[in-house]
Protein backbone atom coordinates (compact mmCIF):
# COMPACT_ATOMS: atom_id res chain seq x y z
CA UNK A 1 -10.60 -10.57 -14.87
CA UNK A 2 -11.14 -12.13 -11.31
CA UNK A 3 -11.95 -15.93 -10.59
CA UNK A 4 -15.93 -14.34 -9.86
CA UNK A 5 -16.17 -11.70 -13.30
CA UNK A 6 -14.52 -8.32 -13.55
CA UNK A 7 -12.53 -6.65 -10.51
CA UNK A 8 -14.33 -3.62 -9.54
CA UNK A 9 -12.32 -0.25 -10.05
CA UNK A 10 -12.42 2.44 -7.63
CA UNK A 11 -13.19 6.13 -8.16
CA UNK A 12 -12.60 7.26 -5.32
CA UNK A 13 -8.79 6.39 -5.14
CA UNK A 14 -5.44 7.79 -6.70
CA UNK A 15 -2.27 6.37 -7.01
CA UNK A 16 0.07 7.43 -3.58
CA UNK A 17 3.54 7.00 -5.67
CA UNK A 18 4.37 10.40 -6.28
CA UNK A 19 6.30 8.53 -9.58
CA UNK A 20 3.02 7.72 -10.87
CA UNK A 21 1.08 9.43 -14.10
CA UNK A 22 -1.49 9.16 -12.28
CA UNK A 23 -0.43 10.47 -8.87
CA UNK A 24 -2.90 12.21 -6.78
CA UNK A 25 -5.52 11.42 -9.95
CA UNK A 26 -8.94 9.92 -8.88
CA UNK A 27 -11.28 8.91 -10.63
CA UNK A 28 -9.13 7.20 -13.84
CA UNK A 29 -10.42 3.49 -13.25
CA UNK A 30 -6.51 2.15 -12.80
CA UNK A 31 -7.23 1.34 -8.75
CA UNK A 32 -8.37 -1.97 -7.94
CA UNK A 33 -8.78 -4.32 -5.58
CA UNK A 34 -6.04 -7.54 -5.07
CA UNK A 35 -6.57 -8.77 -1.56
CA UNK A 36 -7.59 -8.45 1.62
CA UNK A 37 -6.39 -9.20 5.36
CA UNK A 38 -7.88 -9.25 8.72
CA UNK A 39 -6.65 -7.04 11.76
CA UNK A 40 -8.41 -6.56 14.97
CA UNK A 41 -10.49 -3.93 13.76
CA UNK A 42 -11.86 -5.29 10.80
CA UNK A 43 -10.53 -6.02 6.85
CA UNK A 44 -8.27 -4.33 5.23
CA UNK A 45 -8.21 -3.91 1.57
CA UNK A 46 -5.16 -3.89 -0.71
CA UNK A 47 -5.01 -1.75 -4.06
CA UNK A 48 -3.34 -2.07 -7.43
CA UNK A 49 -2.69 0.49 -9.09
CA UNK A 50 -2.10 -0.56 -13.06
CA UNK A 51 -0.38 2.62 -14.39
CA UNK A 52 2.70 2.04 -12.94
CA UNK A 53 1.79 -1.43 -10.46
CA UNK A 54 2.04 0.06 -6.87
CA UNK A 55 0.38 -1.78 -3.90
CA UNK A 56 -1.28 -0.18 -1.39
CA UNK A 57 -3.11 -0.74 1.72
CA UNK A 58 -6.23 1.12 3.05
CA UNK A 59 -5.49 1.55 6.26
CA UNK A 60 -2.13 4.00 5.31
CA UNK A 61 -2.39 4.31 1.55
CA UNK A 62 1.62 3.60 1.94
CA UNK A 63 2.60 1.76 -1.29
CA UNK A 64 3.61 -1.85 0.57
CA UNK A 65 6.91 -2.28 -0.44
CA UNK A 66 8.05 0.81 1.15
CA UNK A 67 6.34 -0.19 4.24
CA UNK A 68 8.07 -3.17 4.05
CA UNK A 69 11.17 -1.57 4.22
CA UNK A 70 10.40 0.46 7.11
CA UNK A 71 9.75 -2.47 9.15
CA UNK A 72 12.85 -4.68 8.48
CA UNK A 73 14.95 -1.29 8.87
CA UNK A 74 13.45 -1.04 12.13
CA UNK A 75 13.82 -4.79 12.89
CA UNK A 76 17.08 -4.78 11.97
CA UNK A 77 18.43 -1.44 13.80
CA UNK A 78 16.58 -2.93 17.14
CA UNK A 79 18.34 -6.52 16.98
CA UNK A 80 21.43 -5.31 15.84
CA UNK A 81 21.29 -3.25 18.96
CA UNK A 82 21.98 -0.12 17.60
CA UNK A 83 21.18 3.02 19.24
CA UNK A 84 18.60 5.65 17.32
CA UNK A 85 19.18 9.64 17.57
CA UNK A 86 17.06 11.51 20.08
CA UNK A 87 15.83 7.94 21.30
CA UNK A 88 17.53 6.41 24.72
């Protein structure tokens, strides 16, 4: 339970981890709510999903920690100065 009464569940959403029992699976009440941030265009929500604990944004419905990863592979390929395929 949140600091203001119960976290509201959404039935509209389904877990994006393709690992997931519930993958692809709306409408089970294991989606909620565990933040928020601000971009230019507005909030952003970020998901929980409590079958198997992947975060997601709503923007990309990318579980976060693989986004993560994405990033500081890219941040690290364009310091290290290492050249991409197909991109000069």
């Amino acid at each position: 339970m949140g600091k203001r009464g119960p976290k509201p569940r959404f039935l509209d959403l389904a877990c994006p981890n393709d690992h997931c029992n519930l993958f692809g699976i709306a409408g089970k009440f294991n989606v909620t709510v565990y933040g928020t941030y601000t971009i230019n265009s507005g909030k952003v929500r970020k998901y929980i999903c409590h079958t198997c604990g992947t975060r997601f944004c709503d923007i990309t419905c990318i579980p976060v920690g693989i986004l993560i990863g994405w990033i500081t592979s890219l941040l690290f390929i364009i310091y290290s100065g290492q050249k991409m395929d197909g991109i000069e």
